[in-house]
Structures are given as structure tokens and as C-alpha cells.
Protein backbone atom coordinates (compact mmCIF):
# COMPACT_ATOMS: atom_id res chain seq x y z
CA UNK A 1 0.00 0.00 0.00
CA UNK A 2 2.87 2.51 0.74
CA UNK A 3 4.94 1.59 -2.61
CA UNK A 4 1.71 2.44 -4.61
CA UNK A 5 1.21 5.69 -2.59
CA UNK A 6 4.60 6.53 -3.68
CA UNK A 7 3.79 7.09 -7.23
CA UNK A 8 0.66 8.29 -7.25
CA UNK A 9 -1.63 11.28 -6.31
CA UNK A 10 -0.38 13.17 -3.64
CA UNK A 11 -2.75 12.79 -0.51
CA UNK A 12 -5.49 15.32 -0.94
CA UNK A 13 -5.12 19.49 0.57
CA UNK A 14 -6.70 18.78 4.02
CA UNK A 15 -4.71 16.00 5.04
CA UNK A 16 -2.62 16.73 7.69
CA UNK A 17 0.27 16.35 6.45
CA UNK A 18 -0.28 18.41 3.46
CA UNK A 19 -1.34 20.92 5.97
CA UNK A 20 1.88 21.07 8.09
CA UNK A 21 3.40 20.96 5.01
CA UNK A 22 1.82 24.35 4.16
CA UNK A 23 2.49 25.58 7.37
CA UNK A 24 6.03 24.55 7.40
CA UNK A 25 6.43 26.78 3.53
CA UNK A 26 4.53 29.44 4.93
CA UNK A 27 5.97 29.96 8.46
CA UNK A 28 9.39 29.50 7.27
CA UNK A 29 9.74 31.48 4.28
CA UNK A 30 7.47 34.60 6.01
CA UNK A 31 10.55 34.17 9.09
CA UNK A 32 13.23 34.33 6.35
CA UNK A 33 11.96 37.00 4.37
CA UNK A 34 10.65 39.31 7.46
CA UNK A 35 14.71 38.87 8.21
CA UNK A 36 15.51 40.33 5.09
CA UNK A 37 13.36 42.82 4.72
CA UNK A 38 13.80 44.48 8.46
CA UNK A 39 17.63 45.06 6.65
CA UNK A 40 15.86 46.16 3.59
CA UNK A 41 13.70 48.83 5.01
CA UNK A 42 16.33 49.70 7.78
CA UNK A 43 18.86 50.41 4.61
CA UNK A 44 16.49 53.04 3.64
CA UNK A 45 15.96 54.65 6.63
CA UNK A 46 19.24 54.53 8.85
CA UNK A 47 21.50 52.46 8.60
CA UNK A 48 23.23 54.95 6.08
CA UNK A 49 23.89 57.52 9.09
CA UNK A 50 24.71 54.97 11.47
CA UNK A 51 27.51 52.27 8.95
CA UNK A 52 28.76 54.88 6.57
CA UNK A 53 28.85 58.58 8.91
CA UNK A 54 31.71 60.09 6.99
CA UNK A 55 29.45 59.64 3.29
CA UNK A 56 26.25 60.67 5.18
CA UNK A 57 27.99 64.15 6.74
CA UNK A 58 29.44 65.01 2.86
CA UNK A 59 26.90 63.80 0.11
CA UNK A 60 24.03 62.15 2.19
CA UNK A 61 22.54 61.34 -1.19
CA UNK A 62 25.60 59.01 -2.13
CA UNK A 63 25.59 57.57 1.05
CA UNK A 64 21.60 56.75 0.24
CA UNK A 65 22.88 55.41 -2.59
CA UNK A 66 25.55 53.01 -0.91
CA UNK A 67 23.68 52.15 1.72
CA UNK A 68 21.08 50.93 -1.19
CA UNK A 69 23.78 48.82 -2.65
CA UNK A 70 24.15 47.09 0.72
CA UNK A 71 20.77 45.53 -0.34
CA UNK A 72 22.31 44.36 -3.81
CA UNK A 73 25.65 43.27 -2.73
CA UNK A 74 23.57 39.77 -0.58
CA UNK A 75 22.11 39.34 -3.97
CA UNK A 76 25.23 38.11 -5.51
CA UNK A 77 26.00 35.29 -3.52
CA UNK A 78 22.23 34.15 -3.93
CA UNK A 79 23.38 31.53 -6.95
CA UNK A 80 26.18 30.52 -4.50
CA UNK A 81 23.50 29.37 -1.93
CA UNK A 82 21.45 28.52 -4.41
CA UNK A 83 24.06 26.30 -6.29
CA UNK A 84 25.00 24.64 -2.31
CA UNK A 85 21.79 24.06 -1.42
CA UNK A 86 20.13 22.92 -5.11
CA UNK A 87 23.13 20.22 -5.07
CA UNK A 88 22.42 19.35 -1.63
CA UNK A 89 19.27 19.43 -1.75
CA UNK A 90 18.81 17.55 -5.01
CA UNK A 91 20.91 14.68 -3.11
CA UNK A 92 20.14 14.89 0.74
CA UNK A 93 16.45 16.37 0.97
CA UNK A 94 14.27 19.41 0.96
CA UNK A 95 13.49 19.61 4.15
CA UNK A 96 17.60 19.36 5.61
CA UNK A 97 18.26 22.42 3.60
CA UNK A 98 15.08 24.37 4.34
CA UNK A 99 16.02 23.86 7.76
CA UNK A 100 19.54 24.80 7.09
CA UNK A 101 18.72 27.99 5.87
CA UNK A 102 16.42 29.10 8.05
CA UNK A 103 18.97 28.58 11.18
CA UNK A 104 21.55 30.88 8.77
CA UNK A 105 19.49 33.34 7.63
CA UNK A 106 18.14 34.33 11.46
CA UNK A 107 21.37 34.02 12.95
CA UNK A 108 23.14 36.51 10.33
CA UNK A 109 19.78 38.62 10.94
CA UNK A 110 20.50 38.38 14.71
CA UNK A 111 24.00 39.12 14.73
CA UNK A 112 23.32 42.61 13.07
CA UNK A 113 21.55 43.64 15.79
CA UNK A 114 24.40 43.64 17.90
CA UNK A 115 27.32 45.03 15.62
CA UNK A 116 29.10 48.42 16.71
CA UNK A 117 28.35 51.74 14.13
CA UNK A 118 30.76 53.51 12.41
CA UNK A 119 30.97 55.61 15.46
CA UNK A 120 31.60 52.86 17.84
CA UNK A 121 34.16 51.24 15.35
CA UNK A 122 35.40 53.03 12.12
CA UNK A 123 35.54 51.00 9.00
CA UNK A 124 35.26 47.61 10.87
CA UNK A 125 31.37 48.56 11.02
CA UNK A 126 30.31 48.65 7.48
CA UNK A 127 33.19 45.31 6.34
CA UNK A 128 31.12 43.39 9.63
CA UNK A 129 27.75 44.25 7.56
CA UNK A 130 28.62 43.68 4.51
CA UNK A 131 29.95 40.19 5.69
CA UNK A 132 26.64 39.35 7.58
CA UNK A 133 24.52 40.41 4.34
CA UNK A 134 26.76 37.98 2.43
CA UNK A 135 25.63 35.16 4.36
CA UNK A 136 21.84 36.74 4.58
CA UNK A 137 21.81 36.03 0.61
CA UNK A 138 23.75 33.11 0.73
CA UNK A 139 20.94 31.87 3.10
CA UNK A 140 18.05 33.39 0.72
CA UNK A 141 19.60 32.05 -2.17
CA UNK A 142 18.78 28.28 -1.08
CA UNK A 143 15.46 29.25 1.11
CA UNK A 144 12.81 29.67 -1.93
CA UNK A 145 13.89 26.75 -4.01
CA UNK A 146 13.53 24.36 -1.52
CA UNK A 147 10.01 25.92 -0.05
CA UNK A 148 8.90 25.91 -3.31
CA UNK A 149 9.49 21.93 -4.13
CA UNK A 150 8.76 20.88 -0.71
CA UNK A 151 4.75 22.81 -1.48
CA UNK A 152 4.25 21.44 -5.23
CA UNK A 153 5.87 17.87 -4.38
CA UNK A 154 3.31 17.81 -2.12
CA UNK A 155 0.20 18.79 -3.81
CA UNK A 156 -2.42 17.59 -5.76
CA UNK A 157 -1.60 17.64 -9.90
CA UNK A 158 -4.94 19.46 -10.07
CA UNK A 159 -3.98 22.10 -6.92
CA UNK A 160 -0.02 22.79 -7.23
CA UNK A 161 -0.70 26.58 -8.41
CA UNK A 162 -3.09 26.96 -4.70
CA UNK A 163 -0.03 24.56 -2.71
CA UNK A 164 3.06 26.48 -4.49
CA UNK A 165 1.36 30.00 -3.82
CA UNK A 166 1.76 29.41 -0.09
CA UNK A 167 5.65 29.51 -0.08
CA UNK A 168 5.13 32.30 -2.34
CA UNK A 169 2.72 34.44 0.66
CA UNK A 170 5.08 34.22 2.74
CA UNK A 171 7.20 37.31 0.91
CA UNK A 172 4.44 39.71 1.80
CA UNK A 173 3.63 38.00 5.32
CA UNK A 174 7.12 38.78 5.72
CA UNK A 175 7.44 42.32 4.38
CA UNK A 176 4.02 42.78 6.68
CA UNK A 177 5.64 41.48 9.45
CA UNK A 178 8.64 43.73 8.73
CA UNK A 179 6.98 46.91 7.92
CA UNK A 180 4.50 46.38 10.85
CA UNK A 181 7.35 45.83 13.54
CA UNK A 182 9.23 49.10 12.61
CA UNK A 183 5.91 50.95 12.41
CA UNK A 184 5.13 50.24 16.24
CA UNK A 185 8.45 51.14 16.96
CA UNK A 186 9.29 54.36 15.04
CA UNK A 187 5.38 55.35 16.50
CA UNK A 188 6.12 54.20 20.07
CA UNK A 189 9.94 55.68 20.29
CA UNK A 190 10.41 58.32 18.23
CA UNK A 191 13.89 59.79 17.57
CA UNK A 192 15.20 56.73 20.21
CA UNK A 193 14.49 54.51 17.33
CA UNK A 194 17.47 56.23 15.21
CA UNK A 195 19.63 55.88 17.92
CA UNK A 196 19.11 52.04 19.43
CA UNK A 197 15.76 51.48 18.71
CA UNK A 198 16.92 49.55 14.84
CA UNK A 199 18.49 47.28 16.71
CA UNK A 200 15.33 45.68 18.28
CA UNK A 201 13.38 44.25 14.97
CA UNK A 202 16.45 42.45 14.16
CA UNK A 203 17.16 40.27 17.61
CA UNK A 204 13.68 39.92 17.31
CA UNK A 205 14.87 37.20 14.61
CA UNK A 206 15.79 34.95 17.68
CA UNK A 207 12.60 33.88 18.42
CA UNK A 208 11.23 33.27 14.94
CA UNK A 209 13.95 30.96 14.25
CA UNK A 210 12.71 28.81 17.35
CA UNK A 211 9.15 28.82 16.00
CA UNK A 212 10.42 28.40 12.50
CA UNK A 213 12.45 25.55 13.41
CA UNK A 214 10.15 23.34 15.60
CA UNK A 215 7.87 24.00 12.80
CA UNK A 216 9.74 22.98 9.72
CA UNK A 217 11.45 19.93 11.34
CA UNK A 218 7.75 18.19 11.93
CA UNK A 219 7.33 18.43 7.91
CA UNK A 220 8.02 14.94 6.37
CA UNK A 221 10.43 14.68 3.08
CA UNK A 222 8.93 15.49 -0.42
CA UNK A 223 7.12 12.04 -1.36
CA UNK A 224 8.66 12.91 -5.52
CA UNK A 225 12.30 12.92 -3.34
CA UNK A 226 11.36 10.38 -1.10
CA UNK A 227 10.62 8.30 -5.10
CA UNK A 228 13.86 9.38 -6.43
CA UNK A 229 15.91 8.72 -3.24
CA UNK A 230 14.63 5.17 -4.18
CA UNK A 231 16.60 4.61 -7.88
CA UNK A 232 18.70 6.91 -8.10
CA UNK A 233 22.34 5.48 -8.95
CA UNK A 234 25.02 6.72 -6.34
CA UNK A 235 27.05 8.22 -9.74
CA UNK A 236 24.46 10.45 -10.28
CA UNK A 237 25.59 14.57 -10.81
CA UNK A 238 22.28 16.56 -10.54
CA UNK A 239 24.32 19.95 -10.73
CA UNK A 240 26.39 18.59 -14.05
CA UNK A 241 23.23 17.76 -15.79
CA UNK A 242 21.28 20.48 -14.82
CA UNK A 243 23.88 22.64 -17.66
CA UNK A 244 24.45 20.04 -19.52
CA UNK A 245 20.64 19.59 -20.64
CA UNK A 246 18.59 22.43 -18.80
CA UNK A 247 20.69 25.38 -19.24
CA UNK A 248 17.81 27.17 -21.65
CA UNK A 249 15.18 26.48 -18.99
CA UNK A 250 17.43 28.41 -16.12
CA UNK A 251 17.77 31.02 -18.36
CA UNK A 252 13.92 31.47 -18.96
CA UNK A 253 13.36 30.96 -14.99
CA UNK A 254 15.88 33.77 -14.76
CA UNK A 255 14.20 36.27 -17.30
CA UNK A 256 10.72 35.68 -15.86
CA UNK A 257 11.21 36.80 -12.39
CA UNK A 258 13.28 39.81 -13.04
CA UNK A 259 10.46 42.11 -13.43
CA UNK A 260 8.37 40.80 -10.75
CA UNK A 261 11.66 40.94 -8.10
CA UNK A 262 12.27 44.57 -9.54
CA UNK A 263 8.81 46.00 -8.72
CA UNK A 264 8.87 43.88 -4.89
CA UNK A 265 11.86 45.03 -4.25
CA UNK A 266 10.77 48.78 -4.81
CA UNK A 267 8.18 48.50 -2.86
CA UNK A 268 10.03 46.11 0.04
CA UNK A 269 12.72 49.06 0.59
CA UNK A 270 12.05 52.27 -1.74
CA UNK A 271 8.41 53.72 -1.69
CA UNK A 272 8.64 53.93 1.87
CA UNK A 273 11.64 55.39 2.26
CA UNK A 274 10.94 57.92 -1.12
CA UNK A 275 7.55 59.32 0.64
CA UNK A 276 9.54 60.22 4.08
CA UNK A 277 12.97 61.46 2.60
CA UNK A 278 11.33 63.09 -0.88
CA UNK A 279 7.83 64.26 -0.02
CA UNK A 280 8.00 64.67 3.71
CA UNK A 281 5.24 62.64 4.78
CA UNK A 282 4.82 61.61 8.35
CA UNK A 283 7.20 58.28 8.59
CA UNK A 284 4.83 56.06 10.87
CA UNK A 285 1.64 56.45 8.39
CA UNK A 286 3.88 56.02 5.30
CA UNK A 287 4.89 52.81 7.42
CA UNK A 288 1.34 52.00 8.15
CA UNK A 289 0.13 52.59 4.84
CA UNK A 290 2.50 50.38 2.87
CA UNK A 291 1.74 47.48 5.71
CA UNK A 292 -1.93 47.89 4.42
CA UNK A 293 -1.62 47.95 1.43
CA UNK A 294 0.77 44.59 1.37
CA UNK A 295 -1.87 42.84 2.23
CA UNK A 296 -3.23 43.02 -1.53
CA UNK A 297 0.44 41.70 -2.28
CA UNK A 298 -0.61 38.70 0.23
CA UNK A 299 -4.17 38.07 -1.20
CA UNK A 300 -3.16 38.17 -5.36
CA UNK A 301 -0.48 36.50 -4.55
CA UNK A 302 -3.07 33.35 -3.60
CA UNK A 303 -5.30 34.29 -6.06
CA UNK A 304 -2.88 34.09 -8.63
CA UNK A 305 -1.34 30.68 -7.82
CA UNK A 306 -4.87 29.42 -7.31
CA UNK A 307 -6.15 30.71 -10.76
CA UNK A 308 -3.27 29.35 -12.65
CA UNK A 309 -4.53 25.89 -11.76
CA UNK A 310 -7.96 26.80 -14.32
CA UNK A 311 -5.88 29.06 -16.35
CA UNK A 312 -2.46 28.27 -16.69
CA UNK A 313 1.02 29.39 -15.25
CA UNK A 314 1.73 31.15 -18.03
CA UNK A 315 -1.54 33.07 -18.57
CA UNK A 316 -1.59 33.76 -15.45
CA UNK A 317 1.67 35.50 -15.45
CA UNK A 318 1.18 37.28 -18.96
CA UNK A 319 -1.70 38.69 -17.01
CA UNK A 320 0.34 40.16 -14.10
CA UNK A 321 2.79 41.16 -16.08
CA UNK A 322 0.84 43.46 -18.89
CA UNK A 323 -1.09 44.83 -15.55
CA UNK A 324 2.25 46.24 -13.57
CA UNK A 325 3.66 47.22 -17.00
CA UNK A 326 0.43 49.76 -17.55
CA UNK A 327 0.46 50.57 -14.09
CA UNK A 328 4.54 50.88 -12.93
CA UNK A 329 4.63 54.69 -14.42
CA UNK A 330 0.92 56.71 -13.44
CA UNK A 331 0.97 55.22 -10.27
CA UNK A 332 3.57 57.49 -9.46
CA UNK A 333 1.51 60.82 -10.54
CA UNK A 334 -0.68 59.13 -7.63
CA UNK A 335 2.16 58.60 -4.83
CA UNK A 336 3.87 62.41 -5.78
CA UNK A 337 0.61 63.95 -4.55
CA UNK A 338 1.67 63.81 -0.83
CA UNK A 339 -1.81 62.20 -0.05
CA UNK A 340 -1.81 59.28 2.19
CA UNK A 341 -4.81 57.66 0.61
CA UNK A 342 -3.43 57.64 -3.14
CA UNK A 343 -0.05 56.62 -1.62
CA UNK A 344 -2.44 53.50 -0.37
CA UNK A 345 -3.96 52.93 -4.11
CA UNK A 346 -0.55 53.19 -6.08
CA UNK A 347 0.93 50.49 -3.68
CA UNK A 348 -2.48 48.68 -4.17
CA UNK A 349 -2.83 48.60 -7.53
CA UNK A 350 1.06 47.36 -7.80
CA UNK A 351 0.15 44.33 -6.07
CA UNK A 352 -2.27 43.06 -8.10
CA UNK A 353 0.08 43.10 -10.81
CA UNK A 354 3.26 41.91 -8.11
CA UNK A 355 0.49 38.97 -6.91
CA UNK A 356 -0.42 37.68 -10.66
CA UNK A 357 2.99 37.23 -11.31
CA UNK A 358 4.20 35.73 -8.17
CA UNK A 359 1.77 33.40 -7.21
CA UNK A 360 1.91 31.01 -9.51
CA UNK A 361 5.86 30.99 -9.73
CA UNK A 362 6.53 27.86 -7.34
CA UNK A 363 4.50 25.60 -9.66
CA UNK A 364 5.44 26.77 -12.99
CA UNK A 365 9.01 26.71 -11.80
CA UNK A 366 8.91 23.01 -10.54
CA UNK A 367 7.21 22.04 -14.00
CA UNK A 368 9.57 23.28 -15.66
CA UNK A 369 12.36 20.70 -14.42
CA UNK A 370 13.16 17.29 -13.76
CA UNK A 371 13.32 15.96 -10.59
CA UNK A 372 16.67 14.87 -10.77
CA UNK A 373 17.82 18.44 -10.63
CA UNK A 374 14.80 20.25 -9.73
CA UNK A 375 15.47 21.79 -6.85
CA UNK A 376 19.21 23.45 -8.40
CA UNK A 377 17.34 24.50 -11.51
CA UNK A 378 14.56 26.40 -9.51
CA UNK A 379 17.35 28.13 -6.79
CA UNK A 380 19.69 28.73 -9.66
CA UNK A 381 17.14 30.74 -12.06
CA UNK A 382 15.38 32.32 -9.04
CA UNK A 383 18.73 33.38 -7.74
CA UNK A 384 20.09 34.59 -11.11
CA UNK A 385 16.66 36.75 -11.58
CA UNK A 386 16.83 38.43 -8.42
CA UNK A 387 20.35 39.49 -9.57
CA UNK A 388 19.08 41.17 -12.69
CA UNK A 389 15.66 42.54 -11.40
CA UNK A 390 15.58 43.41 -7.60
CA UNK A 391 19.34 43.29 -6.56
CA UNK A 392 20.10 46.76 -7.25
CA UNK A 393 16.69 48.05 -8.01
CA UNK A 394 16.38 50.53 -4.94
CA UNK A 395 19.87 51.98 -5.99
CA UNK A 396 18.56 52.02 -9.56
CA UNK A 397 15.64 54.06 -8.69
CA UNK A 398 17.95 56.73 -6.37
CA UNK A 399 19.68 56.99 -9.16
CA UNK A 400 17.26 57.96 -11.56
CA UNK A 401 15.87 60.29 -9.38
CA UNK A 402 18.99 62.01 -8.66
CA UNK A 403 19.86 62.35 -12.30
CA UNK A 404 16.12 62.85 -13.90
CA UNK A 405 14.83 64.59 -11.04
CA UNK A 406 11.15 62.85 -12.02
CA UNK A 407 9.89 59.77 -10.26
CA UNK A 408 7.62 58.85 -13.42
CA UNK A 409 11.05 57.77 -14.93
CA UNK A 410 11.89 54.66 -12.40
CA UNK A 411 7.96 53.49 -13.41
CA UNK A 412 9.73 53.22 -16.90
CA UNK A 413 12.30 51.37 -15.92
CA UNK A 414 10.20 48.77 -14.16
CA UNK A 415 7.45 49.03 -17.33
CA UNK A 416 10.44 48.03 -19.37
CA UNK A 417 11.28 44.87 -16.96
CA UNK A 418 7.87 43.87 -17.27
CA UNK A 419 7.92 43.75 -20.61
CA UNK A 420 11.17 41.51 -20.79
CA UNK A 421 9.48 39.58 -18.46
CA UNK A 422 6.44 39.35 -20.26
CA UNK A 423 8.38 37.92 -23.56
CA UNK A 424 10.17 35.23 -21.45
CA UNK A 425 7.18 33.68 -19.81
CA UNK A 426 5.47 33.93 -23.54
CA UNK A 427 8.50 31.51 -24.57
CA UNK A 428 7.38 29.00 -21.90
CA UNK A 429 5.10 26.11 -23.34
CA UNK A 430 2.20 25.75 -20.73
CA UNK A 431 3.39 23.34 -17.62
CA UNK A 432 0.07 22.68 -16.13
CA UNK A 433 -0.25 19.15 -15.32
CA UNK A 434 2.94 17.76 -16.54
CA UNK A 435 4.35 14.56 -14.19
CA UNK A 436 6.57 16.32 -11.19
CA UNK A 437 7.64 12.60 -11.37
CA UNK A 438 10.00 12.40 -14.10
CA UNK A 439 13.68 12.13 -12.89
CA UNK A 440 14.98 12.34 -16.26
CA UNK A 441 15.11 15.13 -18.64
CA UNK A 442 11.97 15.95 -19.57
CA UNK A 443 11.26 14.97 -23.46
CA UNK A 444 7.75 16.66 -23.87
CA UNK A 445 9.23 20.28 -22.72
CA UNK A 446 10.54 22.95 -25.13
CA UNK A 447 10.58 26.50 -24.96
CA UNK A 448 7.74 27.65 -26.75
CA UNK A 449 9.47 29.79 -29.33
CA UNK A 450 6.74 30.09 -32.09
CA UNK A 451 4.98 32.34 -29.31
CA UNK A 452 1.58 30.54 -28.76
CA UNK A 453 0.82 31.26 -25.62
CA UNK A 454 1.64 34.90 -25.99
CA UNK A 455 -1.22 37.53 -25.17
């Protein structure tokens, strides 16, 4: 009876396990990503002052800048973690490495709660940073891929867009988590918060990892792993093959998510910070605000993993994507008005287009590969995308401010990395439904490159 369980229908969404197994995506990915995103948002409010003084006194909008690249820099040893924990994980397990990662990534979070300023320690401050953001997006770079597999293994054929969405809601959980913690505190402390009040969201990360932990450690092993585990030949090289026969399909994973990381990523560490700094509004409603209005991020993100299971992955992402291209650039007409409640509908509206082209990433991702080298292909593109979309995308958008002087000119720029987007996912043939089964290369996927499924 358990043999014939292992190749067939995974057991159906209320099980229990398939519910811890939700759980275990959801809480552990929302713990990772609040981690990054407390350094995100803290980049664009003070860590620039406090890690790089001598910048800040001369040209506080370089040091803006810098500090801004701080957020890039963890993005480029992303494939590095990826290409670790894909490998790994293709050989050991999901669930070692999700585990693995999620110890890292709140430890590194942690430990920059306690490092000395610039003031405390000269130039040691900013190299001790830099060093613990390394290992943040070392950490990140292995954390989706594996969240990802471990949801879709899991699911129902019929349900992986609903399953792989969860892993996916835990990026805005996360950011609301995030955004909500260092709203309380800039509203309850005031100028303290500057000061030693930053410190607090970060050794906060202590006791999510404990929750996170007991959490993802009661989640059994991905049954499609589990399958594999049981022929594969000890010879086997999942990273070697992965180039060797999937190289186009890590380039397509890459191009798809660039736009989608691009526009999070703005709205993870730059609206926030361009509404305080820029327009002078009031710092704890702009915080408030852009908590609200993540929860649209939350709910489309759902929405669209769950719709791709009647419409397709890649519909369902040519959707998203022709949505936050028309919307990147007015929305800012709506956020330069200084009024609170079109600062809410310009975040909004972004999310419906960030949520339609997020949600059903896990399972398009995983249908894309075979299992054999699943989990390396989906870290490895994800990781690669981030580095062309969101890495440096809060710089990017300083930057054309500075120079342009018109903030209708970064909603270009991410209208244009929609529409790259766009043409990538319209080169994917339509996954839905294909056998998550296969260890082999998989024979009936190509690139769709006569265009069918385009809009």
C-alpha cells in the first residue's frame, strides 16, 4: 500500500500532512523574508547615518545610494546558496536544507543587531555588515527553491498553483511582518528609534527561528524525493546535468522573475523610504500605509497561484505582467501627490500586478524541471533573476531620481522589466499538469518559441 502511494496522487489538501506541510512553507519562508526585509527597510531609513557617517555628513545622497547597494551586494552570492543548497538538496532532501537555511538566515539577521556603528568602530562597522549580508543572501539564495518543491511535491496535480502559492505568501507575510514591527516602533519611540531602537526588529529574529524551526522539522520529506531517493544510482551529478541539458530552462526561470523581483523590491525598501525622505510625509503612516496595502500583495499573490490551476502558469503570469507594465509609471503621478490615501492605491494597484505574477511561480518553476535536478534549476534561475531585477533596483531608482529629477522615470524602468518579463514567460510552453515525477530530462518540454501562448 505505501509503494503504490509513492507514485501516485499526492494525498489530498486537508490531510494533515499536506497541511503542516503548508504551514512549514509558509511559516518558514514569512521568518526568512521578514529577516531580510527588516535590513531592507532599515537600509532606507538609517543604517546609512549609522555604517557609513563620513558619506552621510558630505553627500548624504551618495551615502543613500551606498547604503542601497548594501541591499544588492547579498544578492550576488544568492546563486552561490542557491548552487549549495540545489546540489544538496537535489541529493540529501528538501526539508535538511530548508532547515539549514532558516537557522543561517536568522542568525546573520541576529548578529546585526548587535554590531558596533561607524561611530563605535570606524571602517570595521560597514566590512562586519557587509559580511553578515553575504551570508543573509547566501541563506536566501537556497530558502525559496527548496520551499517551493517541498509545497508542489506535495500537492495535488490538479492544486499545485493553490499549494506552491503558499511559499510564495510568505514574501508579503514577511514584508508585513517587517513593515508592521518598525511601524510600532518608530510610533512608540520616536527619535530613540534612530539611535538604538533599529536594533530591536532584528534580535527579534531569535525567536522566529525557534518557532520556524520546531515548525519545519515536523514536515516529512517530499514524497517525488522520497521516489527518487529510491533509484537513483550513487554516480548520479544533478548539478552537471542540470547545464548540460537544462541550461535554456534556467535562463527562462531567470528572465521571468526579473520584473516581478524589480517592482517587490521597490516597494520592500524604496516607496517607503521615497515618501519620508522626498515628499516629507509623516514616517509612521507612510509605514502603516505600505503594511496595508501589502496585504493586496498577500491576497493576489493566492489568487494568482490558485487561478493558474484553471488558467495556466503562463496566462496567469502574462496577465500580471501586462497589468504592472500599464500601471509601474501613473501610479507614481498618484504617490507624488503627498496624499496618504493615493499613496495607499498606487501600492495597491502594484500588487495586483506583483500577486499575478508571483503566485503562480513555485509551480510553474517546478514544471519546468526534472526531478533529478529540480530543486538546483529552480534556486539557480530564481537566484540569477533576483540578480538582474531586484538586486540593485532601490539603488537604480535613487539613481534615476537624482539624475532625472522625475519619479515617473523609475515606473519606466520597471514598465520596461515587465515587458522583458512578459516575452520570457510567452517563450514558456504551458506546464500545467505535466508529471513532477519524471527524474529524467523531460522529453515533452521545449521552450515555446513560435509564441503561442503569448497575449
Amino acid at each position: 500500500m505505501t509503494q503504490a502511494r509513492s507514485s501516485a496522487e499526492p494525498a489530498p489538501a486537508a490531510s494533515k500532512e499536506a497541511r503542516r506541510v503548508l504551514a512549514g512553507t509558509l511559516v518558514g519562508t514569512t521568518i526568512e523574508w521578514y529577516d531580510f526585509f527588516i535590513y531592507a527597510q532599515a537600509a532606507g531609513g538609517v543604517l546609512a547615518s549609522l555604517f557609513l557617517a563620513p558619506v552621510a555628513k558630505d553627500n548624504p545622497g551618495l551615502a543613500q545610494i551606498l547604503s542601497f547597494a548594501t541591499i544588492g551586494i547579498s544578492f550576488l552570492f544568492r546563486p552561490l546558496g542557491a548552487i549549495v543548497a540545489g546540489h544538496l538538496g537535489d541529493r540529501l532532501g528538501r526539508k535538511k536544507m530548508l532547515v539549514f537555511t532558516l537557522v543561517l538566515m536568522g542568525l546573520s539577521t541576529s548578529l546585526i543587531g548587535v554590531l558596533p556603528t561607524y561611530a563605535q568602530a570606524g571602517v570595521v562597522a560597514p566590512v562586519l555588515l557587509i559580511l553578515l549580508r553575504v551570508l543573509q543572501g547566501f541563506s536566501a539564495g537556497g530558502e525559496w527553491g527548496g520551499a517551493a518543491l517541498m509545497a508542489v511535491e506535495h500537492a495535488p496535480r490538479s492544486r499545485r498553483g493553490y499549494f506552491g502559492a503558499y511559499p510564495q505568501i510568505g514574501v508579503p507575510v514577511g514584508m508585513i511582518l517587517a513593515t508592521f514591527t518598525l511601524w510600532a516602533l518608530t510610533a512608540a519611540m520616536g527619535p530613540a528609534f534612530a539611535v538604538w531602537g533599529w536594533r530591536i526588529p532584528f534580535l527579534l529574529s531569535i525567536v522566529l527561528i525557534f518557532v520556524g524551526y520546531v515548525i519545519r522539522r515536523a514536515v516529512e520529506e517530499s514524497p517525488v524525493f522520497k521516489q527518487l531517493q529510491e533509484r537513483r544510482r550513487e554516480s548520479s551529478a544533478p548539478l552537471g546535468q542540470l547545464f548540460r541539458r537544462n541550461a535554456k530552462e534556467v535562463v527562462l526561470t531567470a528572465v521571468i522573475f526579473i520584473a516581478n523581483n524589480a517592482a517587490g523590491y521597490l516597494l520592500i525598501a524604496y516607496f517607503a523610504t521615497y515618501a519620508v525622505k522626498s515628499l516629507k510625509m509623516d514616517q509612521p503612516t507612510v509605514l502603516l500605509t505600505t503594511t496595508l496595502a501589502s496585504f493586496g500583495w498577500l491576497v493576489f499573490t493566492l489568487w494568482g497561484g490558485a487561478i493558474s490551476d484553471r488558467l495556466g502558469r503562463v496566462r496567469t503570469f502574462q496577465l500580471g505582467y501586462v497589468f504592472l507594465a500599464l500601471w509601474a509609471a501613473p501610479m507614481w503621478f498618484l504617490i507624488d501627490t503627498k496624499n496618504i490615501v493615493w499613496y495607499f492605491v498606487a501600492l495597491f494597484g502594484m500588487t495586483i500586478g506583483l500577486g499575478l505574477s508571483y503566485g503562480p511561480q513555485s509551480a510553474l518553476y517546478a514544471e519546468m524541471f526534472p526531478a533529478k535536478v529540480r530543486y538546483s534549476g529552480v534556486s539557480i534561475g530564481y537566484a540569477i533573476g533576483a540578480i538582474l531585477g531586484g538586486a540593485f533596483a532601490p539603488m537604480i531608482a535613487e539613481m534615476l531620481m537624482n539624475q532625472f529629477r522625475a519619479s515617473w522615470t523609475i515606473g519606466v524602468y520597471i514598465a520596461a522589466a515587465a515587458i522583458v518579463s512578459l516575452v520570457g514567460v510567452s517563450l514558456v510552453k504551458e506546464t500545467k499538469g505535466v508529471d513532477l515525477h519524471v527524474a529524467e530530462a523531460r522529453a515533452d518540454y521545449v521552450p515555446n518559441l513560435s509564441g503561442d501562448a503569448a497575449v
